[in-house]
Protein backbone atom coordinates (compact mmCIF):
# COMPACT_ATOMS: atom_id res chain seq x y z
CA UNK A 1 75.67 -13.48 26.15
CA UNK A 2 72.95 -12.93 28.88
CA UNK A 3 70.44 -16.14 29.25
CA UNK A 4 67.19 -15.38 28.35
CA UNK A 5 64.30 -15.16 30.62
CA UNK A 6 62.40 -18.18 30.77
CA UNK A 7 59.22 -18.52 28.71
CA UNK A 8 55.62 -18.95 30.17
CA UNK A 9 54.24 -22.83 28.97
CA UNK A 10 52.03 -24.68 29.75
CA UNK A 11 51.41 -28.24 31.12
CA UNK A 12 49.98 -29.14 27.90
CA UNK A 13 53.30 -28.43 26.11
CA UNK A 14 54.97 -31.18 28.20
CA UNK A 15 52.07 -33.17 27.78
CA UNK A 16 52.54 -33.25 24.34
CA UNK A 17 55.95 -32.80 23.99
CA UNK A 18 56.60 -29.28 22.56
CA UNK A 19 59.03 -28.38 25.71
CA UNK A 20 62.41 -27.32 25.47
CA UNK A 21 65.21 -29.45 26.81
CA UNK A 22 65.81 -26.82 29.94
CA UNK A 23 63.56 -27.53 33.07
CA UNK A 24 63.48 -23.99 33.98
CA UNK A 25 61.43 -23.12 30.92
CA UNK A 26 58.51 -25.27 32.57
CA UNK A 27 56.19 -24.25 34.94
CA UNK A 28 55.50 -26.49 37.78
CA UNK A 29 52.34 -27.70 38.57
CA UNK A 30 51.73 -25.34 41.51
CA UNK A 31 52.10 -22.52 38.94
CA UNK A 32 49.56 -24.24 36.59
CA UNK A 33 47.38 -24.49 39.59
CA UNK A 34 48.18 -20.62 40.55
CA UNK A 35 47.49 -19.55 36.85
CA UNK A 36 43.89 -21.25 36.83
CA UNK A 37 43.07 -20.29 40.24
CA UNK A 38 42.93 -16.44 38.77
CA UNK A 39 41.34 -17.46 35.23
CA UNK A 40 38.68 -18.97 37.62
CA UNK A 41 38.66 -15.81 39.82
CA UNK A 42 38.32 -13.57 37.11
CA UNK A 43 35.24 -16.15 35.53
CA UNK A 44 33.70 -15.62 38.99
CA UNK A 45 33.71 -12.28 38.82
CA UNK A 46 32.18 -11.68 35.34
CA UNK A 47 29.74 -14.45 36.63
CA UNK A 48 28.98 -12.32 39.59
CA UNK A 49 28.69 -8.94 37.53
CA UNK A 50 25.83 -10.66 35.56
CA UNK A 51 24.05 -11.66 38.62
CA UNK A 52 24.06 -7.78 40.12
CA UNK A 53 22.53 -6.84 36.72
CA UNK A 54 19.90 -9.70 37.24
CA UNK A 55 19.10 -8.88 40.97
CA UNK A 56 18.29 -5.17 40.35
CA UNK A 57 16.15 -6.28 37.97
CA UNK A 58 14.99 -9.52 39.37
CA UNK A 59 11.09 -8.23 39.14
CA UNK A 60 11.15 -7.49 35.53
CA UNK A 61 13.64 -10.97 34.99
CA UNK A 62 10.88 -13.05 36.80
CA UNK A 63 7.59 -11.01 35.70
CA UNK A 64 9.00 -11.14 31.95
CA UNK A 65 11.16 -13.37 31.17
CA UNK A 66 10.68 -16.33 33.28
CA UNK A 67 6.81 -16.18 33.56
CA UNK A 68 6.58 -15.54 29.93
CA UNK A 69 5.50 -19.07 28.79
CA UNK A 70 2.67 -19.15 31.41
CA UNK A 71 1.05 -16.53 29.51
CA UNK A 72 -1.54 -16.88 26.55
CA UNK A 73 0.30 -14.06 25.25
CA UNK A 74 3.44 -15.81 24.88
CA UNK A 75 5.10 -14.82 21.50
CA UNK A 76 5.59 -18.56 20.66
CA UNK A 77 2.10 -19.84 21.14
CA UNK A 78 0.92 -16.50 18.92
CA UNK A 79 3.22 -17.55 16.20
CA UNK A 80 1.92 -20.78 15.94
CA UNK A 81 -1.43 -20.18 15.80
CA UNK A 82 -1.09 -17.78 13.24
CA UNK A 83 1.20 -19.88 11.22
CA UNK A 84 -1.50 -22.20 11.90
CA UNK A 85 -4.86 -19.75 10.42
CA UNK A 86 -1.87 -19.53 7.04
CA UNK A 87 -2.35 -22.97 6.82
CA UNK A 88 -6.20 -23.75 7.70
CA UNK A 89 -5.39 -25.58 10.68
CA UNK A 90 -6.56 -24.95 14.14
CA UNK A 91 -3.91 -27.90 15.81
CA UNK A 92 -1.17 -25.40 16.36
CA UNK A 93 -3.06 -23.23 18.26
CA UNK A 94 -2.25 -24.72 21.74
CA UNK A 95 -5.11 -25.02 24.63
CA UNK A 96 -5.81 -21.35 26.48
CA UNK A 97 -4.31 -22.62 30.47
CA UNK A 98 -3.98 -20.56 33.63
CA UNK A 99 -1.40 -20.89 35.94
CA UNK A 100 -0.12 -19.98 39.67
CA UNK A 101 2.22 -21.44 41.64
CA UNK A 102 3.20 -21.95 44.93
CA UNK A 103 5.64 -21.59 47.38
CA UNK A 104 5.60 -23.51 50.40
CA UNK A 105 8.64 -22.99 52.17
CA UNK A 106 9.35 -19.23 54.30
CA UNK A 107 12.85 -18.72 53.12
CA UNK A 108 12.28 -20.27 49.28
CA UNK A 109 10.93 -17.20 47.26
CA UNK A 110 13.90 -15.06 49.00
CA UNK A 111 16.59 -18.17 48.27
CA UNK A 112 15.19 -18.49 45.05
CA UNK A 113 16.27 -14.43 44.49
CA UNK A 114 19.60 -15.29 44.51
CA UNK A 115 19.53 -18.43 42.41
CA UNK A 116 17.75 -16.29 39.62
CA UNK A 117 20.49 -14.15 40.18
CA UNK A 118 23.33 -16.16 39.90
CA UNK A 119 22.09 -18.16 36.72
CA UNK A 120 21.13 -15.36 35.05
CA UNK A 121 24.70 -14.07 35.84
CA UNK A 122 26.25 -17.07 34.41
CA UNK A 123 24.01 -16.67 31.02
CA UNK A 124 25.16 -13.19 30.50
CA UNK A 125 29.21 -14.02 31.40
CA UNK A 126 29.08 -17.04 29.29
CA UNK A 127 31.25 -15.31 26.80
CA UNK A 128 33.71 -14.08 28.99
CA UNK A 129 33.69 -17.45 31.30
CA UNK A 130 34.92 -19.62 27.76
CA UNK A 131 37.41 -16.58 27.19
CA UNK A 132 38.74 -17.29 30.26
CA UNK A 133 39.00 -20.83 30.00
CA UNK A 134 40.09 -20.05 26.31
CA UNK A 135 43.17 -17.80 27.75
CA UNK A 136 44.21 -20.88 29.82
CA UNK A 137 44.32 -23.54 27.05
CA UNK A 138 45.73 -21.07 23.86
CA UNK A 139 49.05 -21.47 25.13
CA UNK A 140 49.28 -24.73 24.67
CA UNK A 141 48.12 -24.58 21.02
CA UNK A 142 50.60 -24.36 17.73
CA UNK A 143 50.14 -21.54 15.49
CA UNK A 144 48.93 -23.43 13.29
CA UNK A 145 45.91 -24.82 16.00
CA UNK A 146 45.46 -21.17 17.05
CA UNK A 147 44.25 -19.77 13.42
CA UNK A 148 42.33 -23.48 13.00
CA UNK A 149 40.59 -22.12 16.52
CA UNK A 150 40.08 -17.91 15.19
CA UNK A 151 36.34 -17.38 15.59
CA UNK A 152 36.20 -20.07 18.32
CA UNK A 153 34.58 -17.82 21.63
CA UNK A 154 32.62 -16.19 18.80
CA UNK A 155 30.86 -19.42 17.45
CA UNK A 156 30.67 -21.44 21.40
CA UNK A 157 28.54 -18.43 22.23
CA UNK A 158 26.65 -18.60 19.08
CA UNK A 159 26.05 -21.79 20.08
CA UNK A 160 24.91 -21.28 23.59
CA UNK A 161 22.49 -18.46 23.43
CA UNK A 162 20.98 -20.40 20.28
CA UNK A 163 20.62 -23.20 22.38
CA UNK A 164 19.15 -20.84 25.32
CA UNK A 165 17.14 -19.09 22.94
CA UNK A 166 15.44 -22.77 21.36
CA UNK A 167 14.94 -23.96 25.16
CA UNK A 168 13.15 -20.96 25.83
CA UNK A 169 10.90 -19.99 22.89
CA UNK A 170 10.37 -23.72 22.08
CA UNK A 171 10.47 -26.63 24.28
CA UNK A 172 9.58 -24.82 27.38
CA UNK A 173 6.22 -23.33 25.98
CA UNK A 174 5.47 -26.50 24.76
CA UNK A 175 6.26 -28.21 28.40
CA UNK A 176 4.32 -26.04 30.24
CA UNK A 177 1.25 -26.17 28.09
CA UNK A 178 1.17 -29.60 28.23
CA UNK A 179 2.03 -30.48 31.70
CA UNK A 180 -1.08 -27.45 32.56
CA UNK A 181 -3.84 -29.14 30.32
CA UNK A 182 -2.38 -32.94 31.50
CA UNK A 183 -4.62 -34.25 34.32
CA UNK A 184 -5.26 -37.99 35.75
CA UNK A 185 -8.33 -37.23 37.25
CA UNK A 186 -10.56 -34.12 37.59
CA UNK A 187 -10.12 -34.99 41.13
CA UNK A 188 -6.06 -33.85 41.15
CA UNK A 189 -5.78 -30.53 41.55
CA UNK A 190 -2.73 -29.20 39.79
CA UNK A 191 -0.57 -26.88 41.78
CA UNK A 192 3.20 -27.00 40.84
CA UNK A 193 5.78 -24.97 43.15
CA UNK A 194 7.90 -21.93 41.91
CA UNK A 195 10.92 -24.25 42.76
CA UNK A 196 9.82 -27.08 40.03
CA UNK A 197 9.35 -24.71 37.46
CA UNK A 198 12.55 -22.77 37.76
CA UNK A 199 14.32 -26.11 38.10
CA UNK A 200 12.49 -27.31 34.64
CA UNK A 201 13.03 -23.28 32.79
CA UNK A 202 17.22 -24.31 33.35
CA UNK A 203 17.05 -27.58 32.36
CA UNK A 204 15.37 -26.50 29.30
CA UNK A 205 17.56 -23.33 28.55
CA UNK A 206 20.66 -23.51 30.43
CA UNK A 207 21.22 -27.31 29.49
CA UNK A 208 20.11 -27.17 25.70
CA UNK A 209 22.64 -24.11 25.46
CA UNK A 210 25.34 -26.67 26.48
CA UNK A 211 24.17 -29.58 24.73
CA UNK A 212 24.13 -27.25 21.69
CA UNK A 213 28.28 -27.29 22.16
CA UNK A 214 28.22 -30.89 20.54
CA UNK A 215 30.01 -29.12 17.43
CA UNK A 216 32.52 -28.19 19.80
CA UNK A 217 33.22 -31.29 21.39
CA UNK A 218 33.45 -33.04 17.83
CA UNK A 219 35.59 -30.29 16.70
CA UNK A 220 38.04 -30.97 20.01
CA UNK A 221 38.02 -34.73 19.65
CA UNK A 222 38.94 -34.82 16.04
CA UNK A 223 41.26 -32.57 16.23
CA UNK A 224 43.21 -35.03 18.97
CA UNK A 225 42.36 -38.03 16.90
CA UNK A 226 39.90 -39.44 19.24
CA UNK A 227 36.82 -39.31 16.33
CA UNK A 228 36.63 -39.55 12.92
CA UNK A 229 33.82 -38.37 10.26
CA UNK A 230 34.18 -41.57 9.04
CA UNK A 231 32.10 -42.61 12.82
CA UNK A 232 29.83 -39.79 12.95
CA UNK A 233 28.46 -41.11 9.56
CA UNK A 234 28.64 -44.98 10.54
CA UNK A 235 26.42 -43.99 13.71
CA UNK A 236 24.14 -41.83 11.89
CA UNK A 237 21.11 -43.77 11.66
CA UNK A 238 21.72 -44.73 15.05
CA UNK A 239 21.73 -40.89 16.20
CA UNK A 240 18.85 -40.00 14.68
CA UNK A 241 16.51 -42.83 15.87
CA UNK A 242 17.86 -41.55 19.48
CA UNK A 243 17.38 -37.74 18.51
CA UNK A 244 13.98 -38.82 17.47
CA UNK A 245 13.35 -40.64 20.88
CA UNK A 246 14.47 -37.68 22.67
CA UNK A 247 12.14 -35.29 20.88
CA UNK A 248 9.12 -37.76 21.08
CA UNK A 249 10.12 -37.22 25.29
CA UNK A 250 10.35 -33.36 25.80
CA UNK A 251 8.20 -32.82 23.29
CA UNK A 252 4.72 -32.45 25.02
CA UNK A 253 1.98 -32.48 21.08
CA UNK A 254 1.63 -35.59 19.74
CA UNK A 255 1.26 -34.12 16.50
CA UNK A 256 4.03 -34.25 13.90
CA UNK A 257 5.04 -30.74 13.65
CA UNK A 258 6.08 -30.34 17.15
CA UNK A 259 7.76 -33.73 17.01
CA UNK A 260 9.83 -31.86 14.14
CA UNK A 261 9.98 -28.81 15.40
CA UNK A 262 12.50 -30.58 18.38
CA UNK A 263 14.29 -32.84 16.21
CA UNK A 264 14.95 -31.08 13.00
CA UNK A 265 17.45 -28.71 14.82
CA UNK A 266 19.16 -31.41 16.94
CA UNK A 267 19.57 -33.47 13.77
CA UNK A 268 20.96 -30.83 11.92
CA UNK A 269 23.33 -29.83 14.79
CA UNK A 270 24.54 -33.17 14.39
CA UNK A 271 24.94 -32.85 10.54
CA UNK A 272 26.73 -29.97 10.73
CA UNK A 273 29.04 -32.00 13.65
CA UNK A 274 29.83 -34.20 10.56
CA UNK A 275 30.37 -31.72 8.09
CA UNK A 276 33.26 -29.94 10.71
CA UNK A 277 35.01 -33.31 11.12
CA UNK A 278 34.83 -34.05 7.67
CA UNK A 279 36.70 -30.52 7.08
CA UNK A 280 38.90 -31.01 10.30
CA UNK A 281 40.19 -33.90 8.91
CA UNK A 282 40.98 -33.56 5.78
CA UNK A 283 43.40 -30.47 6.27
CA UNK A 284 44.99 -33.77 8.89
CA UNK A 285 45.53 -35.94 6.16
CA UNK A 286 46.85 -33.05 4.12
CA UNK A 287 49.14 -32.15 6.70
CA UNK A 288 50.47 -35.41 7.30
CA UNK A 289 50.98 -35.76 3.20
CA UNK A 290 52.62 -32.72 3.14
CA UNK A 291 55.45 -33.87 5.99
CA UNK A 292 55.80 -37.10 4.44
CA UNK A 293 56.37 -35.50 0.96
């Protein structure tokens, strides 16, 4: 009988034991190394499509997009004041502000071109980057783990552009009315560089997209047994008083709505965190009663 070919595995097979007895069957590490090297390649790449669509249209991406909150206009600060004449209040309507900026260095408006580029890039690929990385770790997974993971590059980019898309329309609006209208002293002049608000629009987009992956990360680390539902829920009052800090920080209004208008979603992110364990979890135990039985 002929041998048969040896089978493509992973590292995380031997990590975990699922390997064969036969060495040959295993890749070495330089072929792990080999096989990410391309899934990272190929990440670049969709990463680098993105950021040709965003350069050729850099002038409506800046114009649009990232100077939207500076404007009056702004679709965020026109829902709130209407919501706001529905409910006989003037508070939501936020303060009318102007504002320029300014760019002090020769080479920064060109640099920043590219930077635009590039993170709008990585926005748009953010699908295909996690499939990529996705492509690399499957392999490693049971059958079982792989139809527990169906829907996963679906939901992580759910995820992300909701978290983009609540950095964006709400925290940064309220940031940059805020920080406009805030002054020490009619004395101080306020003049903020194109370089500190682009640094503040990714924080507040880019960074709440990935800190909106917390289901994810619970979803991982129960799965491997390193968190239980049982500690999301013991730490719960303890998450929310530091959700509620957090909020009270980026959120610029002193006024109660905006405070829960930042940490209603965050705290319900971290419900539904719970919730996944809790169902993670139980089809564990299940499992485990099942082989014992």
């Amino acid at each position: 009988m002929a041998d048969t070919p040896p089978r493509k595995r992973t590292i995380l097979h031997r990590i975990r034991g699922k390997q064969g007895s036969n060495p040959a069957a295993e890749m070495s590490f330089i072929d792990h190394l080999e096989e990410l090297r391309w899934h990272i390649v190929r990440a670049l790449i969709g990463i680098m499509v993105g950021a040709v669509v965003v350069f050729s249209n850099v002038g409506y991406v800046v114009d649009q997009i990232m100077m939207g909150p500076i404007h009056n206009d702004f679709i965020t600060y026109k829902w709130l004041c209407s919501l706001g004449h529905r409910l006989n209040t003037e508070e939501l309507c936020l303060q009318d502000f102007k504002l320029q900026f300014l760019s002090n260095a020769m080479t920064e408006q060109f640099l920043m071109t590219f930077t635009i580029a590039f993170t709008g890039g990585f926005i748009l690929a953010f699908p295909y980057v996690f499939w990529e990385i996705w492509r690399f770790i499957r392999p490693a997974l049971s059958k079982k783990e792989r139809r527990g993971a169906q829907g996963a590059i679906v939901w992580v980019s759910v995820l992300f552009f909701t978290g983009v898309a609540f950095g964006y329309y709400v925290l940064t609006p309220f940031m940059v009315n805020f920080y406009s209208n805030y002054s020490l002293s009619p004395l101080i002049e306020f003049k903020p560089t194109i370089s500190d608000y682009f640094e503040n629009l990714v924080y507040l987009t880019v960074g709440i997209g990935l800190l909106f992956q917390l289901p994810v990360v619970v979803m991982l680390l129960t799965r491997v047994g390193l968190l239980t539902p049982n500690t999301l829920k013991a730490i719960r009052k303890y998450a929310f008083v530091g959700i509620l800090i957090a909020a009270a920080i980026i959120t610029p209004s002193t006024d109660p709505f905006s405070l829960m208008l930042v940490t209603l979603p965050l705290y319900l992110l971290y419900e539904f965190s719970i919730a996944l364990s809790m169902r993670i979890h139980r089809k564990q135990l299940k499992q485990e009663e099942e082989e014992w039985s």
